[in-house]
Protein backbone atom coordinates (compact mmCIF):
# COMPACT_ATOMS: atom_id res chain seq x y z
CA UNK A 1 -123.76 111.52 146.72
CA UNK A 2 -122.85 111.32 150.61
CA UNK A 3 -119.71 112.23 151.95
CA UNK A 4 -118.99 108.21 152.88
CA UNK A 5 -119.45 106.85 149.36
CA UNK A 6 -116.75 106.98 147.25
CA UNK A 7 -116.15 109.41 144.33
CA UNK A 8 -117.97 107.83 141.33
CA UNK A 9 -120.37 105.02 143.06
CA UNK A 10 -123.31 107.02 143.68
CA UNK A 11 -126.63 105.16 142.84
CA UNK A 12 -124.97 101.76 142.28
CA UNK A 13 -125.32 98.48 143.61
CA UNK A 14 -122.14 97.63 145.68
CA UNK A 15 -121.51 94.69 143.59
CA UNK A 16 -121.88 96.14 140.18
CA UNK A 17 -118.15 97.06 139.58
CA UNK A 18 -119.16 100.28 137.47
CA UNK A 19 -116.32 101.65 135.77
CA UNK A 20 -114.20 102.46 139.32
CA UNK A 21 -114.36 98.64 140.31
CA UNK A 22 -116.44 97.16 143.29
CA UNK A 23 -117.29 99.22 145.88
CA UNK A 24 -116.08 97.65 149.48
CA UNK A 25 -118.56 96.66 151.51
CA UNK A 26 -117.79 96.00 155.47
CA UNK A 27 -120.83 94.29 156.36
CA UNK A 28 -121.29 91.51 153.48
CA UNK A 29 -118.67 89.24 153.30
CA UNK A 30 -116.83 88.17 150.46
CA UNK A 31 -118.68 85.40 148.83
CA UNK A 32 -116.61 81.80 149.93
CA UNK A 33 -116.93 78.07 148.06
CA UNK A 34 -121.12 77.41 147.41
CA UNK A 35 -122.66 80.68 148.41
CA UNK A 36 -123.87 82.82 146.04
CA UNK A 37 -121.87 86.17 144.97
CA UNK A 38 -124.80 88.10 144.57
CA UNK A 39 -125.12 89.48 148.54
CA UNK A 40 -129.21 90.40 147.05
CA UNK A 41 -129.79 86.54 146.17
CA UNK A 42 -128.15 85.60 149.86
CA UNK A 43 -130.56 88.13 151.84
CA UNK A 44 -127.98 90.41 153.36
CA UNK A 45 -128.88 93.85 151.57
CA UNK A 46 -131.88 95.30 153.49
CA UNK A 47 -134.70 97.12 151.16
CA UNK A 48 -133.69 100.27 152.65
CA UNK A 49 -129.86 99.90 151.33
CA UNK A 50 -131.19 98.69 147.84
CA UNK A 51 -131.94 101.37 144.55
CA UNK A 52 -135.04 102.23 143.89
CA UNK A 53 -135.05 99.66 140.64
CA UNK A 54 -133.88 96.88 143.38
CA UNK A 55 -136.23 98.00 145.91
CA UNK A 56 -138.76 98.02 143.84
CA UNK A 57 -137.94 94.24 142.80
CA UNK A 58 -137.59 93.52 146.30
CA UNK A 59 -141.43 94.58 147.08
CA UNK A 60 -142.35 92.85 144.23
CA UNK A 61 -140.88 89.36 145.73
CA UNK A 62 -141.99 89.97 148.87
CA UNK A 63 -145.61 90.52 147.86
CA UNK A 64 -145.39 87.52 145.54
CA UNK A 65 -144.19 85.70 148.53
CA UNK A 66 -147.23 86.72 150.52
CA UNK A 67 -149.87 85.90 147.97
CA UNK A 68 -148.32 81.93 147.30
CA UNK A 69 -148.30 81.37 150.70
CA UNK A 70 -151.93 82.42 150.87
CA UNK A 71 -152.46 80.57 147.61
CA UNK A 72 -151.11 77.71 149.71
CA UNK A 73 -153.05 78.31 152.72
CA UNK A 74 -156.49 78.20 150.65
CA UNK A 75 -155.30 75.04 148.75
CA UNK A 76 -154.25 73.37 152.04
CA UNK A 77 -157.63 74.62 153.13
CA UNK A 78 -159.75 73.12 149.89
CA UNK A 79 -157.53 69.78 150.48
CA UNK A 80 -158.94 69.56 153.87
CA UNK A 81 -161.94 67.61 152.84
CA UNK A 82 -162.56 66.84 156.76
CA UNK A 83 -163.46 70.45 158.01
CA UNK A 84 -165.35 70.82 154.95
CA UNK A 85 -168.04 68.33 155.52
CA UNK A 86 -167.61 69.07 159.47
CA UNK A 87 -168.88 72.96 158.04
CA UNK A 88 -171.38 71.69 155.66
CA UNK A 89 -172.53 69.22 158.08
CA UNK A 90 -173.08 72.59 160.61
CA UNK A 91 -174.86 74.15 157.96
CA UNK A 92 -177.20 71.57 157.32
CA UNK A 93 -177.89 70.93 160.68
CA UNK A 94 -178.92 74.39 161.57
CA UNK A 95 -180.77 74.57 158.46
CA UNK A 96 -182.63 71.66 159.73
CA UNK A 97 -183.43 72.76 162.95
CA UNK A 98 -184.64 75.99 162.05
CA UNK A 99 -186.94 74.06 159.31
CA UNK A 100 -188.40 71.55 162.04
CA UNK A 101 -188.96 74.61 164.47
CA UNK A 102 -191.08 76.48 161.78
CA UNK A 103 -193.20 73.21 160.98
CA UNK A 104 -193.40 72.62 164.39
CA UNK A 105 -195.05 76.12 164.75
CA UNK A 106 -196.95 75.65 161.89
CA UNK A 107 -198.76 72.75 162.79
CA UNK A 108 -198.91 73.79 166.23
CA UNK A 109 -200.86 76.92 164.91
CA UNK A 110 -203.14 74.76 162.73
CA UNK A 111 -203.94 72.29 165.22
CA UNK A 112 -204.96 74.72 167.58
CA UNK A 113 -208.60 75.52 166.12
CA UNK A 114 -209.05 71.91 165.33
CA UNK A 115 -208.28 71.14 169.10
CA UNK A 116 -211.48 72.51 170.37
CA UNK A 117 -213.43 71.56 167.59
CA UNK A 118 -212.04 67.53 168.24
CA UNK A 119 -212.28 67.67 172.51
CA UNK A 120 -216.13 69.14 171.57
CA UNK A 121 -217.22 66.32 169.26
CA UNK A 122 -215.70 63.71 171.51
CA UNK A 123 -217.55 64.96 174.34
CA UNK A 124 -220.91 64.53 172.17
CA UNK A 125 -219.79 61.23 171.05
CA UNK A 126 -219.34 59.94 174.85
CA UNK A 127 -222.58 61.82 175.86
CA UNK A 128 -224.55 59.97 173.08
CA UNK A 129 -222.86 56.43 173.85
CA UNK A 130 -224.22 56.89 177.84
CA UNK A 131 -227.37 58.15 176.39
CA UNK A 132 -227.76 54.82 174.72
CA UNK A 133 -226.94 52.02 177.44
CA UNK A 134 -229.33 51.55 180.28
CA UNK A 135 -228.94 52.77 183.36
CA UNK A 136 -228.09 49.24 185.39
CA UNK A 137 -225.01 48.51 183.14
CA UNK A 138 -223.84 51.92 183.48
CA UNK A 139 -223.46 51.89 187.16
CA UNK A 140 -222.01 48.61 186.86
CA UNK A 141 -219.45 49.84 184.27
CA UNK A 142 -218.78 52.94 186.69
CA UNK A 143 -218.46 50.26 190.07
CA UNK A 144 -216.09 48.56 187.29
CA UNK A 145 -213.87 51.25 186.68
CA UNK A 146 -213.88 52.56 190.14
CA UNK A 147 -212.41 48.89 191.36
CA UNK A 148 -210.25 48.94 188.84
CA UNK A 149 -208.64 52.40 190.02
CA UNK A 150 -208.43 51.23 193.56
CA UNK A 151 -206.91 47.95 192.58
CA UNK A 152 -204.82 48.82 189.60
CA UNK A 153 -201.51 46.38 190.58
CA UNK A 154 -204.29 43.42 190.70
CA UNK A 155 -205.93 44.06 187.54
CA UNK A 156 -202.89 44.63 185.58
CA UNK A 157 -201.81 41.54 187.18
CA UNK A 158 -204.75 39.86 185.79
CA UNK A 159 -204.56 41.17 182.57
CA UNK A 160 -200.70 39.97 182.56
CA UNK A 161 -202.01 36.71 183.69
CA UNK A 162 -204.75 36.39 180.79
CA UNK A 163 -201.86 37.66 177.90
CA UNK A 164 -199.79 34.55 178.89
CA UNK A 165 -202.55 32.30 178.86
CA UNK A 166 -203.44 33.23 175.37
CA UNK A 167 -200.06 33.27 174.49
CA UNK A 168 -200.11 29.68 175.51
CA UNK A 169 -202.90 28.65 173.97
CA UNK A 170 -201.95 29.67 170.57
CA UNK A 171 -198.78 28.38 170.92
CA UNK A 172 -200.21 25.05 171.78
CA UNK A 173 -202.65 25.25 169.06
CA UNK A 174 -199.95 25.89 166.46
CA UNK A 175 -198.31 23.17 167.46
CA UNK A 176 -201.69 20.51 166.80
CA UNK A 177 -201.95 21.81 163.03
CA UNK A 178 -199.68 19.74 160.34
């Protein structure tokens, strides 16, 4: 018991009259019309100032306030239904991306014998094919080709030239059949 409390109050609340009455109490004013009476239910006691039993209580509804409002936050979290495809939608994505670069490796790595092997029998193909056409048509294939690369905007005029004709023809001749 302190020296400020009076004789008889120690280790009550201030409101529990006890057998000497209510304590006074200077800084919780006298409950008025509406408010509560119970200065613990209005907030104005501080832990500190409570009993252990009350303190105690008062911890206990102040974690319980902490958990619901993370309970809330994680509900208002599941409810957001937005951000959670926006996240799965990043997942899948990088999952994706890290699939394609592995395939792309993979086939890059298997493709790389066969490379050599195709470019070799390609080569043999085209030295068989000039093997087998005479000598005068192959010069005049290679005078061909050489015109052709000197002249290129004229022969792919040409060849534009020759698509619309047979485009015109068919048309035409689709036209003649019942």
């Amino acid at each position: 018991m302190s020296a400020a409390e009076p004789p008889g109050t120690a280790g009550r609340h201030r409101s529990d009259p006890g057998p000497a009455g209510p304590v006074p109490s200077e800084d919780v004013p006298p409950a008025g019309p509406g408010q509560p009476e119970d200065p613990v239910a209005a907030g104005a006691e501080r832990p500190e100032d409570l009993p252990p039993a009350e303190e105690a209580l008062a911890q206990d509804i102040q974690a319980t306030r902490e958990e619901l409002g993370e309970t809330v936050a994680a509900l208002a979290d599941k409810a957001d239904v937005k951000a959670q495809m926006r996240d799965k939608a990043r997942t899948v994505s990088g999952n994706l991306r890290g699939r394609a670069t592995q395939m792309t490796q993979l086939a890059r790595s298997a493709a790389a014998p066969r490379t050599g092997q195709v470019r070799d029998r390609a080569s043999a193909a085209g030295k068989t094919v000039t093997q087998a056409i005479p000598e005068p048509a192959q010069r005049a294939v290679s005078r061909a080709a050489t015109a052709a690369r000197q002249k290129r905007a004229q022969v792919a005029a040409a060849g534009a030239a020759a698509a619309v004709l047979a485009a015109c023809w068919l048309i035409l001749r689709s036209r003649r059949r019942p």
